[in-house]
Protein backbone atom coordinates (compact mmCIF):
# COMPACT_ATOMS: atom_id res chain seq x y z
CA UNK A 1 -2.82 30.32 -25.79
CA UNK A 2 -6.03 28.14 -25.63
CA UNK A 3 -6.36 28.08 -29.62
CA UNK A 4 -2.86 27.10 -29.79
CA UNK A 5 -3.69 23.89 -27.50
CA UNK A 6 -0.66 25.26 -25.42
CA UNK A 7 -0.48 25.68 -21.37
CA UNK A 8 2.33 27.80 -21.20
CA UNK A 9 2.59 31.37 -20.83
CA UNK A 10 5.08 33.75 -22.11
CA UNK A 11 7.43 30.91 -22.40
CA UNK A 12 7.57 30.09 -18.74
CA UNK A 13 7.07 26.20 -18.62
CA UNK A 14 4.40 24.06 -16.71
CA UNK A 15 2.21 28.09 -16.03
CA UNK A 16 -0.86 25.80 -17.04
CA UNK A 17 -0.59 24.60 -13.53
CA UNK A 18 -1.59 27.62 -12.04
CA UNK A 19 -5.13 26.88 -13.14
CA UNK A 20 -4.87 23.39 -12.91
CA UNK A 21 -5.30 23.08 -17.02
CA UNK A 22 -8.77 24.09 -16.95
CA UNK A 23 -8.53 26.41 -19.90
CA UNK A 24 -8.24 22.99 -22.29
CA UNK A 25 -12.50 23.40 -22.19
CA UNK A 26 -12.08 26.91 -23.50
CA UNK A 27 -11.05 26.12 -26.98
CA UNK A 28 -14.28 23.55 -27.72
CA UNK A 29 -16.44 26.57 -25.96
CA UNK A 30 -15.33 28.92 -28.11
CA UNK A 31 -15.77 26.56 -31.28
CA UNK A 32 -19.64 26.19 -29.98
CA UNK A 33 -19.66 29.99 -29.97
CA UNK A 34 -18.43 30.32 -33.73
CA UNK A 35 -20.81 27.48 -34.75
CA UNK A 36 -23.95 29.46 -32.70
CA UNK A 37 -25.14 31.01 -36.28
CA UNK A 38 -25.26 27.91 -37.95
CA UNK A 39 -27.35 26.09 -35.30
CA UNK A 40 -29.37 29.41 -35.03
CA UNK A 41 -30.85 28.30 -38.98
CA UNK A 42 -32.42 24.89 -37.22
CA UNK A 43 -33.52 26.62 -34.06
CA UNK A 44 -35.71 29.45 -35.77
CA UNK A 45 -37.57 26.63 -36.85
CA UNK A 46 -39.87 24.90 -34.09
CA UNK A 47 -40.35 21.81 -35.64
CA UNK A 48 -37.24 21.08 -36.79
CA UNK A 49 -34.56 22.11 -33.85
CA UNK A 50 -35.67 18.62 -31.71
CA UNK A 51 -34.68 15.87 -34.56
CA UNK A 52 -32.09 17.75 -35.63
CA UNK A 53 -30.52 18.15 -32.39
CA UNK A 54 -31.39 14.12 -31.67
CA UNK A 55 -30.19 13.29 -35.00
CA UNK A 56 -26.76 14.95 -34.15
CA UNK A 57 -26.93 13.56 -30.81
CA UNK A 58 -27.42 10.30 -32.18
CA UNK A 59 -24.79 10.07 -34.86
CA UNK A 60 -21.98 11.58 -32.38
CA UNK A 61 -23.11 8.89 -29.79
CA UNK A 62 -22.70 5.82 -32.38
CA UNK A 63 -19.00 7.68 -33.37
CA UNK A 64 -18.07 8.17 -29.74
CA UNK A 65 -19.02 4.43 -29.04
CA UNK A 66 -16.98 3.11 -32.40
CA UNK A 67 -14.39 5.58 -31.88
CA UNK A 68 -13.54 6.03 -27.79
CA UNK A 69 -11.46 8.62 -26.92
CA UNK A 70 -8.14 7.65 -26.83
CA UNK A 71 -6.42 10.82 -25.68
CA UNK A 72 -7.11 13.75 -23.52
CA UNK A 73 -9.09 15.86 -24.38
CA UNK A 74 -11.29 13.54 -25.95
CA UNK A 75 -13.05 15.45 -29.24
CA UNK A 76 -14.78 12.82 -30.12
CA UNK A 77 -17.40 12.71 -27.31
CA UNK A 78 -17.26 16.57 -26.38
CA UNK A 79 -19.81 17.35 -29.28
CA UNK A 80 -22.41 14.62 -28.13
CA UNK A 81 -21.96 16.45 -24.58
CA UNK A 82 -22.64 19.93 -26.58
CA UNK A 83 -25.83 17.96 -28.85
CA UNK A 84 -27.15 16.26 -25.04
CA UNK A 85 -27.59 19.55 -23.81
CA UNK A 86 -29.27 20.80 -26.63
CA UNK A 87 -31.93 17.64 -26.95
CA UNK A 88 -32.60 17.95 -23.38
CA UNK A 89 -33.34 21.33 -24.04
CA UNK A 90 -35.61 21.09 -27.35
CA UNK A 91 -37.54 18.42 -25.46
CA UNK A 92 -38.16 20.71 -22.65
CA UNK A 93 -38.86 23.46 -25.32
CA UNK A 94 -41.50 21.00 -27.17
CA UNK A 95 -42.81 20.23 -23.65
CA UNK A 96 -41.57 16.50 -23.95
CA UNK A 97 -41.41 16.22 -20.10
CA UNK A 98 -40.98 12.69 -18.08
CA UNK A 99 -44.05 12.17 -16.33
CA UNK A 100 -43.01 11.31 -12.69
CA UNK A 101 -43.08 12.90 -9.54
CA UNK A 102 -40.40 14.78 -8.42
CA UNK A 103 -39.44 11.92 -5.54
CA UNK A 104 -39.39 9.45 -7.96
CA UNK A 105 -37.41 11.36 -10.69
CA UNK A 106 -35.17 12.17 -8.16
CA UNK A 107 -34.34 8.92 -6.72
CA UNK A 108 -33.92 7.75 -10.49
CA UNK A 109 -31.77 10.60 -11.41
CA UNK A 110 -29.33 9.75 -8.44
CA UNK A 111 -28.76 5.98 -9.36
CA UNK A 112 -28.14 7.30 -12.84
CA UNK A 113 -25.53 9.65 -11.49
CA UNK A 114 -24.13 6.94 -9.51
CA UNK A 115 -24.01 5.05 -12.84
CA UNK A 116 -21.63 7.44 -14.68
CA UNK A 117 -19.36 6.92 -11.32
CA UNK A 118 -19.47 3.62 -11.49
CA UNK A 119 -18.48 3.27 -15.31
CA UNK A 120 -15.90 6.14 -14.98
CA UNK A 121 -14.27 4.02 -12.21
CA UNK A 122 -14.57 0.56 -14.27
CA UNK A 123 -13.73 2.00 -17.68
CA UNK A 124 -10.97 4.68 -16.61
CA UNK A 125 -13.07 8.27 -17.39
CA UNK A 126 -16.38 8.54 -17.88
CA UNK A 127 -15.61 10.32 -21.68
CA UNK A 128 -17.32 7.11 -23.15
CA UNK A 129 -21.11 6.81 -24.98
CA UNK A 130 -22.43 5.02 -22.28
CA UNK A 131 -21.63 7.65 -19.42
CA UNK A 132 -22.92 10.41 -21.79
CA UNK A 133 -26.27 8.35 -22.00
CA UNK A 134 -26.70 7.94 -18.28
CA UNK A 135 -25.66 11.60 -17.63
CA UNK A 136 -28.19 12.39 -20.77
CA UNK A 137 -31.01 10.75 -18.92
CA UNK A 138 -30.22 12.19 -15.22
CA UNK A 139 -29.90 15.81 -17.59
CA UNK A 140 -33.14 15.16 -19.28
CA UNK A 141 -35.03 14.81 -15.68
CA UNK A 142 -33.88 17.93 -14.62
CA UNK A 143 -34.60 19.63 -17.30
CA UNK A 144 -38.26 18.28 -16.81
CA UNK A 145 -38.44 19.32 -13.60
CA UNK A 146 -36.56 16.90 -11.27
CA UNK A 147 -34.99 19.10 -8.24
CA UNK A 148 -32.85 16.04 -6.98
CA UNK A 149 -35.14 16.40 -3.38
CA UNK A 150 -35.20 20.46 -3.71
CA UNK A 151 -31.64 20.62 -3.57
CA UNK A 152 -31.29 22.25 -6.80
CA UNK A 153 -34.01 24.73 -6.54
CA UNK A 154 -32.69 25.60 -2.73
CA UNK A 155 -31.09 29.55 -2.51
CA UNK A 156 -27.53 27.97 -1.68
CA UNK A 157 -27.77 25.74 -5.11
CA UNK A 158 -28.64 28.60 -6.98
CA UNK A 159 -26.50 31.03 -6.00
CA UNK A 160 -23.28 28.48 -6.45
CA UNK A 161 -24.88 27.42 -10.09
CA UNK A 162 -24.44 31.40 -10.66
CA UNK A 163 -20.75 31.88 -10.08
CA UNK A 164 -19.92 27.88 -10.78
CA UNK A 165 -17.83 29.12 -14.28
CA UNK A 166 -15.75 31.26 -11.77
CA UNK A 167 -15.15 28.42 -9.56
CA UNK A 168 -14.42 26.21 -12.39
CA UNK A 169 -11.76 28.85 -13.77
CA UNK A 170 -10.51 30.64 -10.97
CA UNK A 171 -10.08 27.24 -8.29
CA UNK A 172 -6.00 26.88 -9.50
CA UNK A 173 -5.24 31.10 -8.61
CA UNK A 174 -6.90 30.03 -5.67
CA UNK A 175 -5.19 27.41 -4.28
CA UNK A 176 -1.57 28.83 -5.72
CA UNK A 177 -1.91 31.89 -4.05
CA UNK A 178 -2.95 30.36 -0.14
CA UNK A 179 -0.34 27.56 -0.48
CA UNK A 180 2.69 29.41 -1.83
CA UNK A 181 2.98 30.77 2.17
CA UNK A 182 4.81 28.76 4.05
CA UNK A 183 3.03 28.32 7.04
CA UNK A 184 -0.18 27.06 4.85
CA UNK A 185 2.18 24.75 3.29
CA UNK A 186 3.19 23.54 7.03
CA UNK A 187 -0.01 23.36 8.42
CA UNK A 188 -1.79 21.02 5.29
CA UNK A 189 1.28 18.37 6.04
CA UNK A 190 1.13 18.47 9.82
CA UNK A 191 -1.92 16.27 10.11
CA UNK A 192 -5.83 16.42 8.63
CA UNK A 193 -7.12 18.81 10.94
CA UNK A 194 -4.98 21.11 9.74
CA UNK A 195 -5.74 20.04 5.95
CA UNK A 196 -9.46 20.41 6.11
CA UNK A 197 -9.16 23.17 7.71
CA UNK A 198 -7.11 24.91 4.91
CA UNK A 199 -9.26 23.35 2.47
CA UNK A 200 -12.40 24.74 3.68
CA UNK A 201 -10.23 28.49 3.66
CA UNK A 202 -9.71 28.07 0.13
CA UNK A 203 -13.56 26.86 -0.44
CA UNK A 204 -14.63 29.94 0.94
CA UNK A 205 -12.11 32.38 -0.66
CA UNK A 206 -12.72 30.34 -4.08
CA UNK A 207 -16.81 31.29 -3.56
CA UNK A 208 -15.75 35.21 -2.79
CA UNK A 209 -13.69 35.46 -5.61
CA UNK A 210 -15.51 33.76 -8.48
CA UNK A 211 -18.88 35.81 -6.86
CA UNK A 212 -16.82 39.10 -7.22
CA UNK A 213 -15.86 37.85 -10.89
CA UNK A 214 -19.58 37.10 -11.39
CA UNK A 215 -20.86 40.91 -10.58
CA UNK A 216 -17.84 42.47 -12.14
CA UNK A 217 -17.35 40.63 -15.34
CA UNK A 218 -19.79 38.11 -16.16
CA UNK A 219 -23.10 39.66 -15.40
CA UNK A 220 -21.36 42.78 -16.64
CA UNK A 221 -21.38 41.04 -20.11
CA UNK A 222 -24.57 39.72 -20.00
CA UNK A 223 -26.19 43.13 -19.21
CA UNK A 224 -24.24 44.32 -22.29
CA UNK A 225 -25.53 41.40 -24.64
CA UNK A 226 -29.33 42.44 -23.55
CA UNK A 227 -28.49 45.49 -24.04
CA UNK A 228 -27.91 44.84 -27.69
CA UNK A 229 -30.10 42.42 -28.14
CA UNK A 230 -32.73 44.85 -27.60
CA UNK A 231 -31.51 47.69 -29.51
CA UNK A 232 -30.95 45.54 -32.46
CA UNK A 233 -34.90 44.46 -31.76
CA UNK A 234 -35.77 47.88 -31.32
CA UNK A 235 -34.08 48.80 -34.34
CA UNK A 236 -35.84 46.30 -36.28
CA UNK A 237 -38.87 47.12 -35.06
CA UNK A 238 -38.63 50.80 -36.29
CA UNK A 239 -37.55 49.68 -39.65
CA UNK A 240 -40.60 47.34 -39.57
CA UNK A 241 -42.85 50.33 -38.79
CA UNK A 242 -41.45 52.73 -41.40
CA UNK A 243 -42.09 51.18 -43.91
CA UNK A 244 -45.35 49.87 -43.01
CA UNK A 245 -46.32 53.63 -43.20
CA UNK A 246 -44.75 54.16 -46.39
CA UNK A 247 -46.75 51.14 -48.19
């Protein structure tokens, strides 16, 4: 279904609704995943990974800004958003940190926040080079440190960045499920009380749920990948030794 670029299920029309589209990010994730070995050749290198990933960066930024997105979803800036992440992460790798204090980094990463707002309301979306370079810089702080006034490195903050893919995915079955009875239905028209009150239901059920999803499946499957991770390590390892002892 997601390679396909379709919504629908089974042939029953306008399913895609169900979880509010999300699954249109799946197919780009998924191309990232088959490209991992090819970036893995410039990462093994440590002087190398940094301008290659600004290099990219830079050449998908100048496309993006000759090219805008004219359509939804917009593949021409989705691989600078892929290439941001992985600059801001070479630089913090390379220890290329911004040297302010965290009150300072965070008042500068919040009017660079409130930048991308205001150019997504002015321009339409913010899928446009010059959003990508004000969310790169408020991306880049953080990754240097910046805890946006110890909000991000707070228990709540963490725990919610753990299970945010399961809200992400999960927030349409959600809200389908608690509205399709009718006295939800009746009680989110009758006024805002009774809105906010539903909508604060469904916050909480949407944190259970993707947390349960979390345990069961993702952290499942990364236990699994460390799992063979280190067996293939170990495995190398032993080969390494063997024949060490027979030369």
């Amino acid at each position: 279904m997601v390679f396909l670029n379709t919504y629908d299920f089974n042939g029953y029309t306008e399913t895609w609704r169900l979880l509010v589209g999300v699954v249109w990010s799946l197919r780009f994730e998924w191309f990232f995943y088959f490209s991992l070995p090819l970036l893995a050749l410039a990462a093994r290198s440590a002087t190398m990974h940094l301008p290659i990933a600004a290099g990219a960066l830079t050449i998908g930024l100048i496309y993006a800004a000759i090219y805008p997105p004219a359509y939804f979803p917009p593949v021409e800036i989705l691989p600078a958003l892929f290439l941001l992440g992985m600059t801001c992460g070479s630089l913090a790798r390379n220890r290329v940190i911004a040297p302010l204090t965290n009150p300072v980094a965070s008042v500068i990463c919040g009017m660079l926040i409130c930048g991308v707002f205001l150019a997504s309301a002015s321009q339409g979306d913010s899928y446009r080079a010059g959003a990508v370079i004000l969310l790169g810089g408020a991306f880049y702080l953080i990754a240097s440190g910046c805890s946006f006034f110890g909000v991000l490195t707070s228990r709540p903050a963490r725990r919610l960045g753990n299970v945010s893919f399961g809200i992400y995915l999960l927030q349409g079955l959600v809200l389908t499920l608690v509205f399709s009875v009718g006295w939800t239905s009746k009680l989110v028209l009758a006024g805002p009380l009774g809105y906010w009150c539903m909508v604060l239901v469904c916050a909480a059920l949407l944190v259970a749920v993707a947390t349960l999803a979390h345990v069961w499946v993702e952290r499942t499957g990364i236990e699994l990948g460390k799992r063979l991770g280190q067996a293939i390590r170990n495995s190398r390892d032993r080969s390494r030794t063997e024949k060490l002892l027979i030369s």
